[in-house]
C-alpha atoms as a PDB file:
ATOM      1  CA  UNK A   1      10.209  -3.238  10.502  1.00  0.00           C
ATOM      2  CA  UNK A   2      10.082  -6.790  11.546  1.00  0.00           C
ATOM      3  CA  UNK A   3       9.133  -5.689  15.230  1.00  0.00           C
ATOM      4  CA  UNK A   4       5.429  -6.613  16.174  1.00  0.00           C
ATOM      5  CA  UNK A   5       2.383  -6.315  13.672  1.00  0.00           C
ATOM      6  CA  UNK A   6       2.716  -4.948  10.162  1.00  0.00           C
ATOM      7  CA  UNK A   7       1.840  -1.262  10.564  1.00  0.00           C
ATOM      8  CA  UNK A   8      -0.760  -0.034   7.970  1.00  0.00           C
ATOM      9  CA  UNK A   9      -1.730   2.846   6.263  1.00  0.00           C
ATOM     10  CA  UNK A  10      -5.264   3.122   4.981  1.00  0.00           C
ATOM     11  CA  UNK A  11      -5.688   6.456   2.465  1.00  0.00           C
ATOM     12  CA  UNK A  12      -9.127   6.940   1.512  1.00  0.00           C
ATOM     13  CA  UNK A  13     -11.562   9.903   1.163  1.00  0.00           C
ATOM     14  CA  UNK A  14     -14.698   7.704   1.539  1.00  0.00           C
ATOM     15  CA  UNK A  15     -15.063   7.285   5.507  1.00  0.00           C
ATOM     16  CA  UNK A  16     -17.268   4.110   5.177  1.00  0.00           C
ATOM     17  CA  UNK A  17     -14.458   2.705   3.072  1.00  0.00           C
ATOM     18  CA  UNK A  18     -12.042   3.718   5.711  1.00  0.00           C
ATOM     19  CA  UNK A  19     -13.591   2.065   8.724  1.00  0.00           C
ATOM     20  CA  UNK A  20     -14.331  -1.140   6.945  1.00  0.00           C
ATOM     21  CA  UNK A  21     -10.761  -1.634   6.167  1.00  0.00           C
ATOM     22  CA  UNK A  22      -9.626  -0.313   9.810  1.00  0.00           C
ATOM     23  CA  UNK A  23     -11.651  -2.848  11.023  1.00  0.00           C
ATOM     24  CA  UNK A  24     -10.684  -5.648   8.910  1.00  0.00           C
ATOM     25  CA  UNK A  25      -7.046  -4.930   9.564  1.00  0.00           C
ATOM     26  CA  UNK A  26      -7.764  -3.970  13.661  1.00  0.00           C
ATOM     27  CA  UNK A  27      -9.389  -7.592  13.984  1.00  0.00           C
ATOM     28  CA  UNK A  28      -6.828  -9.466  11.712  1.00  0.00           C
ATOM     29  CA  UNK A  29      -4.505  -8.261  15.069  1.00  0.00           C
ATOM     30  CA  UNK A  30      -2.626  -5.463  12.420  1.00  0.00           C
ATOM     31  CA  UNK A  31      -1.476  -1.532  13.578  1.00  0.00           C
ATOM     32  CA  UNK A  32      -3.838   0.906  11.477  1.00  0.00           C
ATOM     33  CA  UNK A  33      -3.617   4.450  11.210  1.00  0.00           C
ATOM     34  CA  UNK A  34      -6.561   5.687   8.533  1.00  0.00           C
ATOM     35  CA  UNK A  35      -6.292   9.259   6.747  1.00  0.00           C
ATOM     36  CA  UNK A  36      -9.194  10.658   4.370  1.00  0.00           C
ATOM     37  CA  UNK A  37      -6.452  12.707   2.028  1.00  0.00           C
ATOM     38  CA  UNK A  38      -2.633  12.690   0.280  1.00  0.00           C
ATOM     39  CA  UNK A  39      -1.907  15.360   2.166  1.00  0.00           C
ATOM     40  CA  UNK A  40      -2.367  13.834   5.409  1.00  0.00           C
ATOM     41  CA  UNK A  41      -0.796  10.650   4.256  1.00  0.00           C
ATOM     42  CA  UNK A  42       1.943  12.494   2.839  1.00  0.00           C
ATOM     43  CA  UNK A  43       2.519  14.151   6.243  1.00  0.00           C
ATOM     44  CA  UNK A  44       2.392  10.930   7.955  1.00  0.00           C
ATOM     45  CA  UNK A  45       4.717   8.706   5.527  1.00  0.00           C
ATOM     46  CA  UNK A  46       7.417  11.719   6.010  1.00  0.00           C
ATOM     47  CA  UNK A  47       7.175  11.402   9.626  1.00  0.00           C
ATOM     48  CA  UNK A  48       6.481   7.832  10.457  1.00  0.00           C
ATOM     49  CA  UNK A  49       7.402   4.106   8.691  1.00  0.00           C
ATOM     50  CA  UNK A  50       4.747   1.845   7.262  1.00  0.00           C
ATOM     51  CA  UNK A  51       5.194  -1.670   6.345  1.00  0.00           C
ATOM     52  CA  UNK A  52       2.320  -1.123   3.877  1.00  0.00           C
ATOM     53  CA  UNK A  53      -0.316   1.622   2.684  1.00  0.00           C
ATOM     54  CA  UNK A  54      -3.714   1.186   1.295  1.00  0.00           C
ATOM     55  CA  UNK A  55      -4.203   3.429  -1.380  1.00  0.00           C
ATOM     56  CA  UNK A  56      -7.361   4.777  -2.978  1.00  0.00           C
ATOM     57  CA  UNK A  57      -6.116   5.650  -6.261  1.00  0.00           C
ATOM     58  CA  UNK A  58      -8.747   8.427  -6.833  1.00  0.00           C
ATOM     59  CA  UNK A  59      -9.187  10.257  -3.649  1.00  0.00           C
ATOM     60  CA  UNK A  60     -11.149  13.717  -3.322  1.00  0.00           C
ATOM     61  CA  UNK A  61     -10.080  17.274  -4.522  1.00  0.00           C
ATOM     62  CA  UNK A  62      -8.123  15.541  -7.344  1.00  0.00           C
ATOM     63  CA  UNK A  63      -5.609  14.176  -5.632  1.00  0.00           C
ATOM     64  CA  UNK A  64      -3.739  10.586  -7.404  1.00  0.00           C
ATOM     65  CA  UNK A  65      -2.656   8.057  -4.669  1.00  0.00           C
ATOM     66  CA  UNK A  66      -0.318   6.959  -7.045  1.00  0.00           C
ATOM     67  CA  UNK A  67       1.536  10.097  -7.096  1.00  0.00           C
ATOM     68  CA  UNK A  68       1.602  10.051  -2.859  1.00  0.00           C
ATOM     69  CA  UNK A  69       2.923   6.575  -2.803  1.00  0.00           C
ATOM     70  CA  UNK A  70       5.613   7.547  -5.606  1.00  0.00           C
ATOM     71  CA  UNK A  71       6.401  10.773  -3.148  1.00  0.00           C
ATOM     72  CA  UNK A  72       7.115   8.524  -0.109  1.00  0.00           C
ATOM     73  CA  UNK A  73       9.375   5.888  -2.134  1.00  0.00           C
ATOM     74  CA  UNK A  74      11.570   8.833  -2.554  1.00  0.00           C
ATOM     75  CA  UNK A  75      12.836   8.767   1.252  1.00  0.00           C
ATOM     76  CA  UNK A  76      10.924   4.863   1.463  1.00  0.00           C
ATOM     77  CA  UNK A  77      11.928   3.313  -1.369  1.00  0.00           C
ATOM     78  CA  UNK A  78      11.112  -0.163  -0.251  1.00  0.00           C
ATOM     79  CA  UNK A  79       7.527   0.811   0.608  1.00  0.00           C
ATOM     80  CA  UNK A  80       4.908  -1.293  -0.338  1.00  0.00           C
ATOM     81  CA  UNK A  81       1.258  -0.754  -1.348  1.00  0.00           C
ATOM     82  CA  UNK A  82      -1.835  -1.867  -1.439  1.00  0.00           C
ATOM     83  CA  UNK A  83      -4.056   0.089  -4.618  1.00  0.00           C
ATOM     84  CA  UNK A  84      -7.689   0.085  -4.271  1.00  0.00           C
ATOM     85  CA  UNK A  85      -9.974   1.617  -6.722  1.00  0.00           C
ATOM     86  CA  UNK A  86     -13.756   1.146  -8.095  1.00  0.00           C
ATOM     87  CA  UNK A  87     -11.864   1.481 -11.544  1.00  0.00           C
ATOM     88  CA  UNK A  88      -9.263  -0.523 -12.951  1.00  0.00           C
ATOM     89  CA  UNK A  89      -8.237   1.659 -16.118  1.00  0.00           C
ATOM     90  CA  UNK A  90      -4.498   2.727 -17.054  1.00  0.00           C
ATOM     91  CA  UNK A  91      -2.889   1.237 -13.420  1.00  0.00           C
ATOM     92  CA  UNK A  92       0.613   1.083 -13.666  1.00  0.00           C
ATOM     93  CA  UNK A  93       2.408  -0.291 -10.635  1.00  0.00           C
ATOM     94  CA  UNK A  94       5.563  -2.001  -9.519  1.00  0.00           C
ATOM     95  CA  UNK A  95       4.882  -5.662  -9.421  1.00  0.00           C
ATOM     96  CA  UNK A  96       7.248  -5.820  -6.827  1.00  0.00           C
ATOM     97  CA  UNK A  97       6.056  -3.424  -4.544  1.00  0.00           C
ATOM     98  CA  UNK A  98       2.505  -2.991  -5.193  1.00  0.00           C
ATOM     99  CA  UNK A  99      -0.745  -5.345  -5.467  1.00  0.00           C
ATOM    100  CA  UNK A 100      -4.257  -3.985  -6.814  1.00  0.00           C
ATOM    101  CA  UNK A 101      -7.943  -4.501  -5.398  1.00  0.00           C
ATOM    102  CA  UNK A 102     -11.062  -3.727  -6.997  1.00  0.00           C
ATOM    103  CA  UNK A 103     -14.343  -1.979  -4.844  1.00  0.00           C
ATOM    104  CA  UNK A 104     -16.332  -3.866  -4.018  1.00  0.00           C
ATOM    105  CA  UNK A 105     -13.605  -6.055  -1.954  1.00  0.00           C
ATOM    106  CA  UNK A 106     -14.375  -9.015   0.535  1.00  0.00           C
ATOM    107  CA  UNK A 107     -12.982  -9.007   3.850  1.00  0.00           C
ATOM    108  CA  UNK A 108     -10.488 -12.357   2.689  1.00  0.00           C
ATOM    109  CA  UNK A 109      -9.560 -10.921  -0.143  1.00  0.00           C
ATOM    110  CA  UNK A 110      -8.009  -7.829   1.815  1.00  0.00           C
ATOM    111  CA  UNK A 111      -6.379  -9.782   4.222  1.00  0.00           C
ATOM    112  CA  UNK A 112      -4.872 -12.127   2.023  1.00  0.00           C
ATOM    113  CA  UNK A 113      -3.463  -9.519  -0.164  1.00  0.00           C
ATOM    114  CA  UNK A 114      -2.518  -7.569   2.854  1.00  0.00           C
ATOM    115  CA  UNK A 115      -0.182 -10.918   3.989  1.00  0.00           C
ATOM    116  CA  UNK A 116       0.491 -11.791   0.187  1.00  0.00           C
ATOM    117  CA  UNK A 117       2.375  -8.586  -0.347  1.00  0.00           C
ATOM    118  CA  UNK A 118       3.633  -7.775   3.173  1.00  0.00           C
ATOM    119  CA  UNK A 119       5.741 -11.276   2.712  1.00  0.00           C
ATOM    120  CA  UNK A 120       6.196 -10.492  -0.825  1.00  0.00           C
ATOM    121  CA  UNK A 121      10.000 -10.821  -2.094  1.00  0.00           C
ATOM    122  CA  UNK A 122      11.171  -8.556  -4.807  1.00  0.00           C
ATOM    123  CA  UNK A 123      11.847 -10.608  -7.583  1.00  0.00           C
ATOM    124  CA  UNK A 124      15.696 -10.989  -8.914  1.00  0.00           C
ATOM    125  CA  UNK A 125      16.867  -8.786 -11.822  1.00  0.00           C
ATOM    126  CA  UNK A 126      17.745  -9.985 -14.759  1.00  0.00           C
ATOM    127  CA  UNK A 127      21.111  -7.989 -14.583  1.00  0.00           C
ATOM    128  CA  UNK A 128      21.767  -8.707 -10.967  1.00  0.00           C
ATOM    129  CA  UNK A 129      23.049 -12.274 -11.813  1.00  0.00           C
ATOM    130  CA  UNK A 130      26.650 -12.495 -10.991  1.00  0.00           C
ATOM    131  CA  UNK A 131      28.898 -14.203 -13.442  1.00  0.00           C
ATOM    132  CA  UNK A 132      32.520 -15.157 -13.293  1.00  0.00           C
ATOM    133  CA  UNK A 133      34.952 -14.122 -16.770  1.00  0.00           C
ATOM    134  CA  UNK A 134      37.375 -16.684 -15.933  1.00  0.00           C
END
């Protein structure tokens, strides 16, 4: 995915939320598709590849972002994303592929995360150091 802008994802049930960050992203020159649900965002991520989603971690009807991101690593397993929540209780993520955000967010802090993890390198594992016997 190393073709023109960094396609984004933005998942969130609160629409104010969802044009602020469309608009962010749309004027920092970035591809944005928003959603409101998992479902939709489900639907999408089986269809289409992101270089990054935005996640609300608590979105409406009781739905867990988390869960929809760990869904889509099952066909995307490099995906990356973005958490945002107005709680920061109990997150686990992969420090790899994931960064966090708290609500309220300033527009440079989105953007810079946004960069920050799209050019994000996993980091090596501790077992995947080659070693000659010899």
């Amino acid at each position: 995915m190393d073709e023109g802008p960094p396609r984004i994802l933005v998942v969130d049930d609160d629409p104010q939320v969802r044009d602020m960050l469309t608009g962010i992203l749309a004027d920092e020159g970035l591809s944005v598709t928003a959603v409101a649900d998992g479902t939709a965002a489900t639907a999408l991520l089986d269809t289409r590849k992101f270089s990054l989603v935005i996640m609300d971690v608590r979105l409406g009807l009781g739905q867990d972002g988390r869960e929809v991101i760990e869904r889509a690593r099952l066909t995307q397993p490099k995906l990356k994303s973005l958490y945002i929540s107005g709680g920061t209780a109990g997150l686990a993520y992969n420090p790899d592929l994931d960064g966090f955000i708290s609500k309220p967010f300033r527009k440079r802090e989105v953007i810079g995360c946004v960069w920050e993890l799209h050019y994000r390198e996993p980091r090596r594992q501790a077992g995947a150091i080659a070693t000659s016997a010899g």
